[in-house]
Every structure is written in structure tokens, then in C-alpha cells.
C-alpha atoms as a PDB file:
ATOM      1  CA  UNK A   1      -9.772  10.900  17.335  1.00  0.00           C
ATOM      2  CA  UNK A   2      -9.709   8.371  14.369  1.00  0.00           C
ATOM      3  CA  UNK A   3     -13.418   7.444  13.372  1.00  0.00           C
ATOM      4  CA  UNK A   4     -13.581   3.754  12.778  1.00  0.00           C
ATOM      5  CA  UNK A   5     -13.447   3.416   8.829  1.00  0.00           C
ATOM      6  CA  UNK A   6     -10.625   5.795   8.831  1.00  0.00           C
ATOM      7  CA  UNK A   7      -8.820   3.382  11.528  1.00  0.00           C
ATOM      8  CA  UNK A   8      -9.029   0.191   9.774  1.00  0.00           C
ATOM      9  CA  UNK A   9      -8.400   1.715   6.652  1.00  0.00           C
ATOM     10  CA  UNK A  10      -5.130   3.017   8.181  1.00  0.00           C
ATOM     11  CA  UNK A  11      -4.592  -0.661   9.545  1.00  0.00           C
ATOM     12  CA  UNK A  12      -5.363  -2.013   5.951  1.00  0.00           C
ATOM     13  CA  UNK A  13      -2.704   0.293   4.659  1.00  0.00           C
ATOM     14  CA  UNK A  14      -0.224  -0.802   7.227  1.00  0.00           C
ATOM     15  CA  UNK A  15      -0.312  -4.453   6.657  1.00  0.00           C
ATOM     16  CA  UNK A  16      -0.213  -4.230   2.904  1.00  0.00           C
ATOM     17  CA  UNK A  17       2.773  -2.048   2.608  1.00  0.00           C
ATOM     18  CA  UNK A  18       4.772  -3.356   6.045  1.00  0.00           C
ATOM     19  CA  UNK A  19       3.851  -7.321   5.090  1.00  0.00           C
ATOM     20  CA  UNK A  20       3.893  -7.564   8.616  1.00  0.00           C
ATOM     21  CA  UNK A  21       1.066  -8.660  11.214  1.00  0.00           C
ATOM     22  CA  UNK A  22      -0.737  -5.031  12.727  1.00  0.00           C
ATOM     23  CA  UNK A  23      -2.037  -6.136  15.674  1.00  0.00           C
ATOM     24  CA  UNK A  24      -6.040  -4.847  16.287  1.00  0.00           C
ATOM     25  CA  UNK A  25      -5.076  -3.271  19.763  1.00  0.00           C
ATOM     26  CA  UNK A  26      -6.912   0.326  20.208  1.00  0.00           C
ATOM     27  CA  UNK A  27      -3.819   2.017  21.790  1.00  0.00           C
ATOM     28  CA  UNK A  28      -4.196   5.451  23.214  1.00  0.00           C
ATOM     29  CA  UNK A  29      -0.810   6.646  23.802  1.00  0.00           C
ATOM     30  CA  UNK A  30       2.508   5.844  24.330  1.00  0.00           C
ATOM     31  CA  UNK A  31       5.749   6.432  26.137  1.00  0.00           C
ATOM     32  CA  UNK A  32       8.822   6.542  24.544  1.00  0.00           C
ATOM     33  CA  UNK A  33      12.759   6.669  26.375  1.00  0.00           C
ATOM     34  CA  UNK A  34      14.431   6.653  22.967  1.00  0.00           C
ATOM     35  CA  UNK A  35      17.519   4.857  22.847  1.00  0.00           C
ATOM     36  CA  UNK A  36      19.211   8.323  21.663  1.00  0.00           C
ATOM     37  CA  UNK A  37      19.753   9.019  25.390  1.00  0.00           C
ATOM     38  CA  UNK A  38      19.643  12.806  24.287  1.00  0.00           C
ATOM     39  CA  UNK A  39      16.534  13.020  23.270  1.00  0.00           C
ATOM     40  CA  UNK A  40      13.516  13.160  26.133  1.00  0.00           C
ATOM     41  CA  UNK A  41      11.074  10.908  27.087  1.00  0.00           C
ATOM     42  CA  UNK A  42       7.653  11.518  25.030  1.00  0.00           C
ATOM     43  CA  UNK A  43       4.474  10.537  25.343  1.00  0.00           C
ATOM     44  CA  UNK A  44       2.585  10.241  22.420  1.00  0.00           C
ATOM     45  CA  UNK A  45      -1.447  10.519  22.539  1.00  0.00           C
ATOM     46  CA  UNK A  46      -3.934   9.956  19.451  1.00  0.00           C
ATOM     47  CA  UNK A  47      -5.289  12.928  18.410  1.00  0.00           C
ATOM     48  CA  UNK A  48      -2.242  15.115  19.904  1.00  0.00           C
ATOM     49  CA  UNK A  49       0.506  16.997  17.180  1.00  0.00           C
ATOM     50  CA  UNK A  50       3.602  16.126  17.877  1.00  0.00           C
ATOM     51  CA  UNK A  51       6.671  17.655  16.093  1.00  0.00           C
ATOM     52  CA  UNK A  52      10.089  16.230  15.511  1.00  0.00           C
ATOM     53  CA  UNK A  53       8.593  12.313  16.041  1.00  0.00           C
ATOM     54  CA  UNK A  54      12.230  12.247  13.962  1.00  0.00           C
ATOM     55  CA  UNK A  55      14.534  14.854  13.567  1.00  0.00           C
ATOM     56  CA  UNK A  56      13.098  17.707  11.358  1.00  0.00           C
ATOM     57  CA  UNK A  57       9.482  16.013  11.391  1.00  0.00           C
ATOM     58  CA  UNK A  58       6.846  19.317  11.236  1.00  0.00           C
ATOM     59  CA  UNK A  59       4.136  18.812  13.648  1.00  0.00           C
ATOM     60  CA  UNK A  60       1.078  17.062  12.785  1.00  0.00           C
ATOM     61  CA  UNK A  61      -1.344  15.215  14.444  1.00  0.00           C
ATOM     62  CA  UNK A  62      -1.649  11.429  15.627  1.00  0.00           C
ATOM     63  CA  UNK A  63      -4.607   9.663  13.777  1.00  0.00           C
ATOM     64  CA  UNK A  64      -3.474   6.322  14.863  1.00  0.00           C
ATOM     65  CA  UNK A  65      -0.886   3.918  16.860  1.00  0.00           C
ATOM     66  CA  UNK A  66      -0.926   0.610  16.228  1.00  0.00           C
ATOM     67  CA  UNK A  67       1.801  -2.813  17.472  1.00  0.00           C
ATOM     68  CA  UNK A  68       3.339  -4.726  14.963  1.00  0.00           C
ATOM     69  CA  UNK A  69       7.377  -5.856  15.430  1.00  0.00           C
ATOM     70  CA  UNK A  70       7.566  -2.242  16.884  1.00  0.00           C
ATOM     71  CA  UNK A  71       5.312   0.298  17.714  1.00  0.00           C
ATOM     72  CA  UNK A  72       3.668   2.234  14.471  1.00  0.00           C
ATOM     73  CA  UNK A  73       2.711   5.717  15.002  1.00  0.00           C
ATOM     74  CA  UNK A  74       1.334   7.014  12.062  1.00  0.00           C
ATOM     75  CA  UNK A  75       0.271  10.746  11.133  1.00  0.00           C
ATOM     76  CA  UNK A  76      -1.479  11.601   7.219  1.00  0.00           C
ATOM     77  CA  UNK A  77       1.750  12.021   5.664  1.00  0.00           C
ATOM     78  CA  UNK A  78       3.509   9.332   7.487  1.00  0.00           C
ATOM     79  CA  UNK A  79       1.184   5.580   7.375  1.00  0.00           C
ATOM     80  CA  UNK A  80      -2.026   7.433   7.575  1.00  0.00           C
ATOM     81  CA  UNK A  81      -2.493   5.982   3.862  1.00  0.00           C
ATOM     82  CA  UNK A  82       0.853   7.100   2.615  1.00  0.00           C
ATOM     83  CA  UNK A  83       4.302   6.712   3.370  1.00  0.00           C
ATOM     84  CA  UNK A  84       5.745   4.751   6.132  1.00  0.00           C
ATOM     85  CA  UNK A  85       4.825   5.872   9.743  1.00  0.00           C
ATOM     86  CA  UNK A  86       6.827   6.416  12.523  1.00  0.00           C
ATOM     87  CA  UNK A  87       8.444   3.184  13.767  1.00  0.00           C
ATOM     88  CA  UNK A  88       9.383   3.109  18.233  1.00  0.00           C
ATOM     89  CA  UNK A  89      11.142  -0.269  19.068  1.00  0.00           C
ATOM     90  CA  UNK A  90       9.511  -2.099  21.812  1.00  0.00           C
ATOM     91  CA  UNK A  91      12.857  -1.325  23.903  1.00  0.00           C
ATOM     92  CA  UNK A  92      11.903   1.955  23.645  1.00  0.00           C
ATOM     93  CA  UNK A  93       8.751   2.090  24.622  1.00  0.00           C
ATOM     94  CA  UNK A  94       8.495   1.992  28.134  1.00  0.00           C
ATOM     95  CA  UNK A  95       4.711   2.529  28.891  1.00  0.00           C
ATOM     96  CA  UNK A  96       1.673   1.381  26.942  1.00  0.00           C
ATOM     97  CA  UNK A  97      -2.564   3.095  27.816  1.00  0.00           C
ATOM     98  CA  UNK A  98      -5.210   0.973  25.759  1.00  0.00           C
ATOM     99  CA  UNK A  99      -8.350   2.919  24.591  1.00  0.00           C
ATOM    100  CA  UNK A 100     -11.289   2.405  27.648  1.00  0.00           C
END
């Protein structure tokens, strides 16, 4: 799990590179029916590894998941304070769990 500084320093990451509103929401997980009807649904948990979030990802934890246009998933080498993180459409996401 993400310790607190490390979160919103994700989240200040996030909003200055995306230039788009990042939402403060502590999501736990999600659930994803991609649109790629081929590919199966996934739920994605914080502090889970997950591999092929794309295709060819390598595994690697989930520090964070945040709502902005679309659902931001981001792992250390993908928004975790570089590069861009994984991006789920809100069509695609069929199930949201909040942290308790």
C-alpha cells in the first residue's frame, strides 16, 4: 500500500503532466471489461502486480489508482512519478471499491 506522501506526490505528478483534474478519491481496486472483447475481465487491486495492464506490460505492482476523464492506474514506471500511467475508460470499468 501507498503511504500518504508517496500518494499525493503521485497525484501531484498526475495533474501536472495530464493538465487534467485527479480527483482525491482513495480507490482500492477496480474492474475492468475492456472494450477488446478478447481480453478478460480484470480486477485491479493497489498493492497487487499485474502484468500485461497493455500488451507486453512486465508485471509490477499497483502503488496507486486514481479518477480523472478515465480511470488512472499507475505503477513506478508508468505515473508513479514518471511516464504516463495506465489509462481504463469509464465504459470500461464496470465496478469501482473505495478504500474503508
Amino acid at each position: 500500500m501507498t503511504d500518504p506522501k508517496q500518494r499525493e506526490q503521485i497525484m501531484a505528478y498526475l495533474r501536472s503532466t495530464s493538465k487534467t483534474p485527479v480527483k482525491d478519491k482513495r480507490i482500492r481496486a477496480i474492474t475492468v471489461n475492456p472494450a477488446y472483447r478478447w481480453q478478460p475481465t480484470i480486477r485491479i487491486e493497489v498493492g497487487q502486480s499485474y502484468a500485461n495492464l497493455e500488451p507486453g506490460a512486465p508485471p509490477e505492482p499497483v502503488l496507486a489508482i486514481f479518477e480523472a476523464v478515465s480511470f488512472l492506474v499507475c505503477t513506478q514506471t508508468r505515473g508513479g512519478g514518471q511516464g504516463a500511467p495506465y489509462y481504463f475508460s469509464r465504459e470500461d470499468v464496470r465496478k469501482v471499491e473505495l478504500e474503508p
